[in-house]
Protein backbone atom coordinates (compact mmCIF):
# COMPACT_ATOMS: atom_id res chain seq x y z
CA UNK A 1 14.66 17.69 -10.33
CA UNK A 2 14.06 18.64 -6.90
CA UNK A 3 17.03 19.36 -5.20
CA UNK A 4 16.17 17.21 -2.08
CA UNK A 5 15.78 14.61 -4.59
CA UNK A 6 19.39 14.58 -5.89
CA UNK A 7 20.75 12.88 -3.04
CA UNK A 8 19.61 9.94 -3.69
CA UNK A 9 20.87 7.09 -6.13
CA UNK A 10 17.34 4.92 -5.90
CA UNK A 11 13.76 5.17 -4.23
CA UNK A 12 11.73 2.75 -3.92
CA UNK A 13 7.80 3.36 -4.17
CA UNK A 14 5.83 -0.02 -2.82
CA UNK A 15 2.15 0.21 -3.55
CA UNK A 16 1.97 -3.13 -2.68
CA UNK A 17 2.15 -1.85 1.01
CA UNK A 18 -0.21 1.36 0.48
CA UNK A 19 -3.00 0.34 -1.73
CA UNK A 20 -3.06 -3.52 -1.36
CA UNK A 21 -1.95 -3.93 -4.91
CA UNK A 22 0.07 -6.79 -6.59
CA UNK A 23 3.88 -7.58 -5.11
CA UNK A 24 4.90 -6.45 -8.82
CA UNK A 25 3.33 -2.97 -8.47
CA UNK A 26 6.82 -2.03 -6.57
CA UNK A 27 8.62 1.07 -8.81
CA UNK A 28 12.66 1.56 -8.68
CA UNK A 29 13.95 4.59 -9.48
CA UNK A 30 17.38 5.11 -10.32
CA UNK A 31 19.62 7.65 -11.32
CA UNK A 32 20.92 6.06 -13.82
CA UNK A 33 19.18 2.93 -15.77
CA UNK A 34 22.00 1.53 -17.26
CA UNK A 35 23.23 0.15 -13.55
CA UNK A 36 19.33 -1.50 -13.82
CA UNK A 37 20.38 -3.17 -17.17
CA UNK A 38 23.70 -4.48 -16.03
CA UNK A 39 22.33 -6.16 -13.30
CA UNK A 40 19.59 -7.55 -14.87
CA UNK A 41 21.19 -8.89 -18.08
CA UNK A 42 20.39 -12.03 -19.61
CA UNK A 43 22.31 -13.23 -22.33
CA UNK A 44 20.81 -16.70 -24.33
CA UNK A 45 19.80 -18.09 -27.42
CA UNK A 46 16.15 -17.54 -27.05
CA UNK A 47 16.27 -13.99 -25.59
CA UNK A 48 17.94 -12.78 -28.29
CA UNK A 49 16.18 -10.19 -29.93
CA UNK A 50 17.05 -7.78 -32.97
CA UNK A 51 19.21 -5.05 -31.70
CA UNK A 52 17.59 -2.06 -30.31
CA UNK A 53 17.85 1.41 -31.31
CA UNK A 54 18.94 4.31 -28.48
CA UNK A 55 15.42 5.20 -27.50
CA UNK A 56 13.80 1.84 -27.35
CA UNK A 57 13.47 0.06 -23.88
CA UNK A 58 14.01 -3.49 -23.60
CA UNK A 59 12.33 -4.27 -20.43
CA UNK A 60 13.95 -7.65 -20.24
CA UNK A 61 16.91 -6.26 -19.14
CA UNK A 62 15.88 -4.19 -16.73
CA UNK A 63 13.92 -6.84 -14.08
CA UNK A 64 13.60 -10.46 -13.26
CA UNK A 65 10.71 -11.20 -15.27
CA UNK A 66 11.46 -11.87 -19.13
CA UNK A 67 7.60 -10.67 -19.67
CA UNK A 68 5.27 -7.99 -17.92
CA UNK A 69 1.51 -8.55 -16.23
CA UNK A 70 -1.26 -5.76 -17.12
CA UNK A 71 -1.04 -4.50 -13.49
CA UNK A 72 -1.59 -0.89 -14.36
CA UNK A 73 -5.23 -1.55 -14.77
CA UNK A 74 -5.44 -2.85 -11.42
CA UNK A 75 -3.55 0.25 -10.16
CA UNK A 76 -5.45 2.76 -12.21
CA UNK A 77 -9.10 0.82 -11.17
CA UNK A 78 -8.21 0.96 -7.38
CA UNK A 79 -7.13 4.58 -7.90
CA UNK A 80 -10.22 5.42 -9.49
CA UNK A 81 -12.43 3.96 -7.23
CA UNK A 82 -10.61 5.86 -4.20
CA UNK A 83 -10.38 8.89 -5.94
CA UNK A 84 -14.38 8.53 -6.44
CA UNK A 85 -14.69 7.66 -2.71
CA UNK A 86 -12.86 10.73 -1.60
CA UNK A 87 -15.63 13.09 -4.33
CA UNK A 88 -18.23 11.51 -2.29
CA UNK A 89 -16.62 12.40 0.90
CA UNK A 90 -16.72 16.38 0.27
């Protein structure tokens, strides 16, 4: 890791505000994920789900939303259209 990096406990990267994407586009890194989980648990009868082994993500725990949008293709399309924008530019 870069060692300017290490200071930090979180960074927050909002494409939202850069490349007009969707609010839900934001990224959160942490240091560690497990602060993510605690904060995010949700603990009901239909959210149960068959227990997880150590290197499977439950992404329900670690955000608001119980399910995720497709937004990567919106990210990746814009990306590629700029990127193609830019090869026209040189």
């Amino acid at each position: 890791m870069n060692a300017r990096l290490r200071i930090f406990v979180s960074l927050s990267i909002d494409l939202h505000k850069w490349l007009f994407q969707p609010y839900e586009i934001g990224c959160l890194v942490v240091r560690r994920a497990l602060w993510v989980e605690q904060t995010f648990k949700v603990v009901s009868d239909y959210g149960k789900d068959e227990e997880l082994g150590e290197l499977q993500v439950n992404f329900c725990g670690r955000g608001m939303q119980l399910t995720r949008r497709f937004n990567a293709l919106k990210l990746w399309m814009s990306l590629k259209a700029l990127a193609s924008m830019l090869r026209k530019l040189e």
